[in-house]
Protein backbone atom coordinates (compact mmCIF):
# COMPACT_ATOMS: atom_id res chain seq x y z
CA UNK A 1 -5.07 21.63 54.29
CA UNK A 2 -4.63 17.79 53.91
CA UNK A 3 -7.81 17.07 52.41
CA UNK A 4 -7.72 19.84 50.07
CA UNK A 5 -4.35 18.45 48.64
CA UNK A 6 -6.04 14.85 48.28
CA UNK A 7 -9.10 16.69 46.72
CA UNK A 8 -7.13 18.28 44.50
CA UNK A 9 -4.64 14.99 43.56
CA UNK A 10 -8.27 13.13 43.39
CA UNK A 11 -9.89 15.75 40.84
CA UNK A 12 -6.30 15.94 38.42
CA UNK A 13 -6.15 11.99 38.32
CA UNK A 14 -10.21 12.34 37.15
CA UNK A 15 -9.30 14.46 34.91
CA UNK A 16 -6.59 12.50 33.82
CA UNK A 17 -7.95 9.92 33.13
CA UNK A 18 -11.28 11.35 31.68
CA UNK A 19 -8.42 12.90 28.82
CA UNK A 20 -6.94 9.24 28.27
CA UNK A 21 -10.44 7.71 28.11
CA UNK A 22 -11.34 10.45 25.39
CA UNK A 23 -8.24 9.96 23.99
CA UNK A 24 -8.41 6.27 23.21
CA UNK A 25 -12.13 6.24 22.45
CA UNK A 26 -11.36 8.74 19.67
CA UNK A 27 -8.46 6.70 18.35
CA UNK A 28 -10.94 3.49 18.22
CA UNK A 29 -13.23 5.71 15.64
CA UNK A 30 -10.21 6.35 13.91
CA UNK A 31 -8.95 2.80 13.85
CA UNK A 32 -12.40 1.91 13.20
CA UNK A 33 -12.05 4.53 9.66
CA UNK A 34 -8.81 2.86 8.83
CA UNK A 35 -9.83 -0.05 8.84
CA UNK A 36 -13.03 0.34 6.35
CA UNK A 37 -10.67 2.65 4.32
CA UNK A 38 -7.85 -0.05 3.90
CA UNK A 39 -10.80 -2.63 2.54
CA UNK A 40 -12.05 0.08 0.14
CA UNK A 41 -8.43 0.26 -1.36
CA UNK A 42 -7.98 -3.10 -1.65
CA UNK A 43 -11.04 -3.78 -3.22
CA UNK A 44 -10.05 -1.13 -5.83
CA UNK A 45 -6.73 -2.55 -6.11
CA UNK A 46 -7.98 -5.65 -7.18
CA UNK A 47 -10.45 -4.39 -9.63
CA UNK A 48 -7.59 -2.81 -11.11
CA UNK A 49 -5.68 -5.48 -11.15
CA UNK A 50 -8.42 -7.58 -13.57
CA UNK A 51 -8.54 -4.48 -15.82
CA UNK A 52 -5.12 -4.79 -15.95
CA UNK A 53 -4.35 -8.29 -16.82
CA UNK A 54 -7.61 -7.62 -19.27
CA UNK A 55 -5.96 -5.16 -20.78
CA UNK A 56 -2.42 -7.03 -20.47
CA UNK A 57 -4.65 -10.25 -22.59
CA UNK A 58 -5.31 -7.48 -25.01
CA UNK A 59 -1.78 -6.19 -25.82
CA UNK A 60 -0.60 -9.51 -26.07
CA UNK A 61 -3.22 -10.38 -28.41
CA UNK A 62 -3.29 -7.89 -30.68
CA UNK A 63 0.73 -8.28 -30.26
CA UNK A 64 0.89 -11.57 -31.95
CA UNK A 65 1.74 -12.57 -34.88
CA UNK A 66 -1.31 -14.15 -36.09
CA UNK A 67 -3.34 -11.57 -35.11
CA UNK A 68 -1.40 -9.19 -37.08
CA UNK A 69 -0.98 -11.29 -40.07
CA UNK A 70 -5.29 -11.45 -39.93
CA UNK A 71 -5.06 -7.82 -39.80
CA UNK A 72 -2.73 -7.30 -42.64
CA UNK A 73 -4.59 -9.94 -45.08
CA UNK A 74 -8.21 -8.63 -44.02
CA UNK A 75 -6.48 -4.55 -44.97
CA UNK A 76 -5.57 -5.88 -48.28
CA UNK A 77 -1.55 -6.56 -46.90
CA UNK A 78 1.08 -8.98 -47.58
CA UNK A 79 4.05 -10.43 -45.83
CA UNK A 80 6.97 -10.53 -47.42
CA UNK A 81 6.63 -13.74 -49.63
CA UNK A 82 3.48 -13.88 -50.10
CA UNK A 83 1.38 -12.64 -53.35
CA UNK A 84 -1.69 -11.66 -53.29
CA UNK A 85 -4.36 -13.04 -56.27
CA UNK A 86 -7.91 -10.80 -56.66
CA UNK A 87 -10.56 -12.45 -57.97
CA UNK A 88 -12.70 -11.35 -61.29
C-alpha cells in the first residue's frame, strides 16, 4: 500500500512538472512573438514619425509668409499696398 502511495505522489509530481515545463516553454514562444512584434511597431513608429515631421516641414512651409506672398504674385495677387503693373 506504501509503494503505491509513493508511485502515485511520484507520477502527480511528473506530471506536474511535465504541465510547468509545457507551460513555460509555451510562454518563451510567446515572449519570443512579443518581442519581434514590439520591433515591428517601433520600426513603424518611427517611419511615421519622418512622414510626420515631413509633412510637419510642409505645413510650415507652405504656412509662411513668403511662400504665400510667391503664391499670391505668381496667381496674379496683391498684398495690400502693393500695385500691380502688366506689361504691353
Amino acid at each position: 500500500m506504501e509503494n503505491r502511495i509513493k508511485r502515485t505522489v511520484v507520477i502527480f509530481a511528473v506530471l506536474f512538472i511535465g504541465a510547468l515545463l509545457i507551460t513555460l516553454i509555451l510562454n518563451l514562444v510567446r515572449a519570443g512573438e512579443l518581442s519581434a512584434r514590439q520591433r515591428r511597431l517601433e520600426a513603424e513608429y518611427e517611419r511615421l514619425q519622418a512622414i510626420y515631421s515631413d509633412n510637419q516641414a510642409d505645413i510650415d512651409y507652405y504656412s509662411s509668409e513668403d511662400y504665400v506672398r510667391r503664391y499670391a504674385h505668381e496667381n496674379g495677387m496683391k498684398g495690400k499696398d502693393e500695385t500691380i503693373y502688366k506689361g504691353k
